[in-house]
Protein backbone atom coordinates (compact mmCIF):
# COMPACT_ATOMS: atom_id res chain seq x y z
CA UNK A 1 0.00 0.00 0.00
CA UNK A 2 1.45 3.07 -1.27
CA UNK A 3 0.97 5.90 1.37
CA UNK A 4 -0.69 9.38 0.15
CA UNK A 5 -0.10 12.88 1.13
CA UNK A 6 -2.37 15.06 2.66
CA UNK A 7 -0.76 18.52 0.90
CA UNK A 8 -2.85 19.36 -1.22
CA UNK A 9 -2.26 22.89 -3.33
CA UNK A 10 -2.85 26.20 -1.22
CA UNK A 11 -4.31 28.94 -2.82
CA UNK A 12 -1.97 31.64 -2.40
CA UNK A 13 -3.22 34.46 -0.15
CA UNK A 14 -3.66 37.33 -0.91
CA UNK A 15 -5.49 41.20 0.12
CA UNK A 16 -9.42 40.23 -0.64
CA UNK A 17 -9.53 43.93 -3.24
CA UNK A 18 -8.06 42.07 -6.08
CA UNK A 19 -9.82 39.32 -6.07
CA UNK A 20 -9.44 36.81 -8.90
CA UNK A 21 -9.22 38.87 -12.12
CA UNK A 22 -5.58 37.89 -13.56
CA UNK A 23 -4.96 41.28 -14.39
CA UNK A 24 -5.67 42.72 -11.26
CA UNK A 25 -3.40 39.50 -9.53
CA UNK A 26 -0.65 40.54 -11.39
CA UNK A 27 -0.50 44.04 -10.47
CA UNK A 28 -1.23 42.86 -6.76
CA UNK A 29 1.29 40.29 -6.66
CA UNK A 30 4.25 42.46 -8.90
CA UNK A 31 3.50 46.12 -8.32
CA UNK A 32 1.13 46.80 -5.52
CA UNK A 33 3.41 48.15 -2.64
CA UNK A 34 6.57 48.00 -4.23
CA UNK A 35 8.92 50.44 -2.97
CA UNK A 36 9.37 52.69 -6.78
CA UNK A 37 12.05 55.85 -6.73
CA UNK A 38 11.87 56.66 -10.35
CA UNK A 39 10.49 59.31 -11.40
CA UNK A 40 9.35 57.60 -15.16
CA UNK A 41 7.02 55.21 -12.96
CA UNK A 42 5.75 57.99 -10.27
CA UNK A 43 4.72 59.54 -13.41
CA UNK A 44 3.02 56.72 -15.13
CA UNK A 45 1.00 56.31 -11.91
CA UNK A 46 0.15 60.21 -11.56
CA UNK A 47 -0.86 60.01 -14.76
CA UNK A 48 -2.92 56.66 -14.02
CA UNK A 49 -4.36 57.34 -10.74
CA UNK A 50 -5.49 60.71 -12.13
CA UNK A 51 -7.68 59.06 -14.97
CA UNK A 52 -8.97 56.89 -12.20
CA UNK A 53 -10.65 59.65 -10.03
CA UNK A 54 -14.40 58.45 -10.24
CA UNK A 55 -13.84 54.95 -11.61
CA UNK A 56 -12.28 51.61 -10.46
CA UNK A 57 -8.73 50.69 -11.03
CA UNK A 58 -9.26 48.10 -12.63
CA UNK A 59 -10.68 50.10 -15.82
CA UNK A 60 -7.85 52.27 -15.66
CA UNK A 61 -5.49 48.93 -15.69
CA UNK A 62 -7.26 47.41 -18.29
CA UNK A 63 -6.09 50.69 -21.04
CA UNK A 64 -2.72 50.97 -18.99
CA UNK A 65 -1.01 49.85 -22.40
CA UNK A 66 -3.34 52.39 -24.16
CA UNK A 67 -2.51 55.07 -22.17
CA UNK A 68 1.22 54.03 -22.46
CA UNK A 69 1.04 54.73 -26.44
CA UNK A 70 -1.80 57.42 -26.00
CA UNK A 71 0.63 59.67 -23.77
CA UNK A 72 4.37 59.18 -25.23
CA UNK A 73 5.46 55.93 -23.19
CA UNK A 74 4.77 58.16 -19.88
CA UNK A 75 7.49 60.72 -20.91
CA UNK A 76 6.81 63.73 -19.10
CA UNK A 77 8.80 66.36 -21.10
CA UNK A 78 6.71 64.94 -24.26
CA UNK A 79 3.58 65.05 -22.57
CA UNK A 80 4.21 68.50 -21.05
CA UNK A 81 5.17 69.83 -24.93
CA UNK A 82 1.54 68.69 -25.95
CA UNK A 83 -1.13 70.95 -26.51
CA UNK A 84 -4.45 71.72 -28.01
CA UNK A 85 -4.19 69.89 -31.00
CA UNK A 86 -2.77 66.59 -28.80
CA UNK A 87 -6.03 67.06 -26.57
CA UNK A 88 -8.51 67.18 -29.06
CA UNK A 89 -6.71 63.82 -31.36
CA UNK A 90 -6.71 62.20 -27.60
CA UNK A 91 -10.94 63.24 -27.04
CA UNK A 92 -11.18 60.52 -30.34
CA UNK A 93 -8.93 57.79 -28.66
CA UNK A 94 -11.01 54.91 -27.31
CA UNK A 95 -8.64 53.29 -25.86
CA UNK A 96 -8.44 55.88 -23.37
CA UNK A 97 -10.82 57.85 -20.40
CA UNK A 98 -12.33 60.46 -22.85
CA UNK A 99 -12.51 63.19 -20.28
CA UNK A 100 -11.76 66.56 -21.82
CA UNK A 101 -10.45 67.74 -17.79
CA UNK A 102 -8.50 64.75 -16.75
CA UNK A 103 -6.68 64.85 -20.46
CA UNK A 104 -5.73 68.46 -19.95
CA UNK A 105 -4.78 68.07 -16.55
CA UNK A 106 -2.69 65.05 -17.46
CA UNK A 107 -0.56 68.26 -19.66
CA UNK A 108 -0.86 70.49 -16.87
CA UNK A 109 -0.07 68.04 -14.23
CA UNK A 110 3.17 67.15 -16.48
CA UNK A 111 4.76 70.61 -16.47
CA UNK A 112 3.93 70.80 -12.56
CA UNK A 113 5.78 67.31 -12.49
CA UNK A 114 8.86 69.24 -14.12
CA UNK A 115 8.48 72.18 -11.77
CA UNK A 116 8.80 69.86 -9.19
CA UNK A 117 11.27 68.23 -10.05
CA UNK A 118 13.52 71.36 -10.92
CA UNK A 119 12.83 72.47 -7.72
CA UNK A 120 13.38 68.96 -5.49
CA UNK A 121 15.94 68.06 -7.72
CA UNK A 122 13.44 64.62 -8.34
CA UNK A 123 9.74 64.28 -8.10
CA UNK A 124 10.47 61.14 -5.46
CA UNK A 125 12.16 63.71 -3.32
CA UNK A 126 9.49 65.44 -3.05
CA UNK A 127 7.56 62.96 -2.42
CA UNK A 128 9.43 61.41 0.02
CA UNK A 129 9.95 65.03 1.50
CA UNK A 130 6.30 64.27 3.42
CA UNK A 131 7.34 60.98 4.98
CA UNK A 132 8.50 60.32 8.24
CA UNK A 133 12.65 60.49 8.15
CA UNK A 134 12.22 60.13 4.13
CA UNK A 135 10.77 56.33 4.19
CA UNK A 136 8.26 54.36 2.84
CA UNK A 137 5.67 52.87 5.48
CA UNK A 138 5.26 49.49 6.66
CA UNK A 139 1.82 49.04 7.79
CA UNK A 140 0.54 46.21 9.31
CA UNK A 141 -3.80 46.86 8.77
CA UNK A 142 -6.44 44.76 8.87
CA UNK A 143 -8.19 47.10 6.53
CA UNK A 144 -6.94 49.70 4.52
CA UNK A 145 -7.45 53.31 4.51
CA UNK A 146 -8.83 55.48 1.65
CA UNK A 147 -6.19 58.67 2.81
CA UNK A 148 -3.85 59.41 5.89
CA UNK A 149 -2.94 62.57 7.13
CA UNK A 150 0.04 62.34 4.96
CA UNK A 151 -1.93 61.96 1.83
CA UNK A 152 -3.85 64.71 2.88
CA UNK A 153 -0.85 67.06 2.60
CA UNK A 154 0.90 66.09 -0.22
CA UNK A 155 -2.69 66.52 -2.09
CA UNK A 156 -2.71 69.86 -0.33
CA UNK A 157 0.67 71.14 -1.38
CA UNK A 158 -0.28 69.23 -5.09
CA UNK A 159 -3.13 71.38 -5.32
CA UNK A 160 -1.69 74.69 -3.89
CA UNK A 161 1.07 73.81 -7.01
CA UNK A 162 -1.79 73.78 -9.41
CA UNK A 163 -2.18 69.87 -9.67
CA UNK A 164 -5.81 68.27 -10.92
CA UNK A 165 -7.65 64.73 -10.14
CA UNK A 166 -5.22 64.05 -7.29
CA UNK A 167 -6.98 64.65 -4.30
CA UNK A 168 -6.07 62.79 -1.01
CA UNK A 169 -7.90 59.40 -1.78
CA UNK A 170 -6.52 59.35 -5.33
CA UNK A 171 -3.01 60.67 -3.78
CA UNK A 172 -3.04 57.53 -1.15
CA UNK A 173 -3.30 55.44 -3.95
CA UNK A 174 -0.53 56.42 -5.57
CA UNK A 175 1.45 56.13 -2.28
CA UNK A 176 0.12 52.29 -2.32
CA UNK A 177 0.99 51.73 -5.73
CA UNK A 178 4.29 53.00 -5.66
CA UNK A 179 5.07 51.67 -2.11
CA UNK A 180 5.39 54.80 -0.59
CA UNK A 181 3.01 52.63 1.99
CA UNK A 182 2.84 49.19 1.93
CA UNK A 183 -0.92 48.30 2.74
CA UNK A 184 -0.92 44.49 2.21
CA UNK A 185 -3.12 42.64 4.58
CA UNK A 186 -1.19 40.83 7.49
CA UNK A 187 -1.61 37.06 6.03
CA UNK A 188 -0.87 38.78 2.61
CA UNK A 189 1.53 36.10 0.66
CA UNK A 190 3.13 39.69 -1.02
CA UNK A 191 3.55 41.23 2.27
């Protein structure tokens, strides 16, 4: 008699928000929370987490790659250069939020990212310019907040700066998705 084991497969564990859409695993599992210093990628998620003001994340994942092309590979100088013409040819792109605001703020927002970044010497330095002794945060929740009181100020000093659609609960979720915080559940596999 041949003995058996009683391992079977565990299903990996994971925070309950992404539940089982692959997509939305993947970015979980290889993004969510991940400590990210350059600036390229804190733009890509401005310019993400901006289009997502009002909608799920998930939408706004699902036209990441659309966005990507729709908004020169996330370069900031060649978004910043773009103007009228660039917002009206973007209004017919369907691959993209056609929201005549959060496309010209995603120009505006671009030459504030420079500003910044002139100023800080990096847009993560002034990012990290809010956070206790300059470091991400390792939480440890059992839920997760929509904002902190450091969210809150960054969005303040954002908007004092002239920034759009990035308002404290948008502005925490950049901090999450660039792991600025890390917010995965205790039990999380991707802790």
């Amino acid at each position: 008699m041949h003995a058996t084991s009683n391992n079977q497969h565990q299903p990996i564990k994971r925070c309950s928000w992404c539940g089982t859409d692959p997509l939305y695993m993947k970015y979980h599992d290889e993004e969510w929370g991940k400590e990210v210093h350059d600036d390229k990628v804190l733009f890509e998620f401005l310019v993400l987490e901006s289009a997502q003001a009002g909608l799920s994340w998930i939408t706004i994942l699902r036209r990441r790659d659309n966005y990507r092309r729709a908004f020169a590979n996330f370069d900031v100088q060649k978004v910043a250069a773009m103007g009228a013409d660039d917002v009206e040819r973007l209004m017919q792109d369907e691959g993209i939020i056609r929201n005549r605001l959060k496309i010209a703020s995603t120009i505006t927002n671009a030459q504030l990212f420079i500003a910044v970044q002139k100023e800080f010497g990096s847009f993560d330095q002034y990012l990290y310019s809010f956070m206790p002794n300059g470091k991400p945060i390792n939480n440890q929740p059992g839920t997760v907040p929509a904002r902190t009181e450091i969210s809150d100020a960054i969005s303040k000093d954002m908007k004092k700066r002239g920034f759009k659609f990035f308002g404290t609960t948008i502005c925490y979720a950049h901090m999450q998705a660039t792991g600025m915080v890390n917010d995965h559940v205790v039990g999380c596999a991707f802790k």
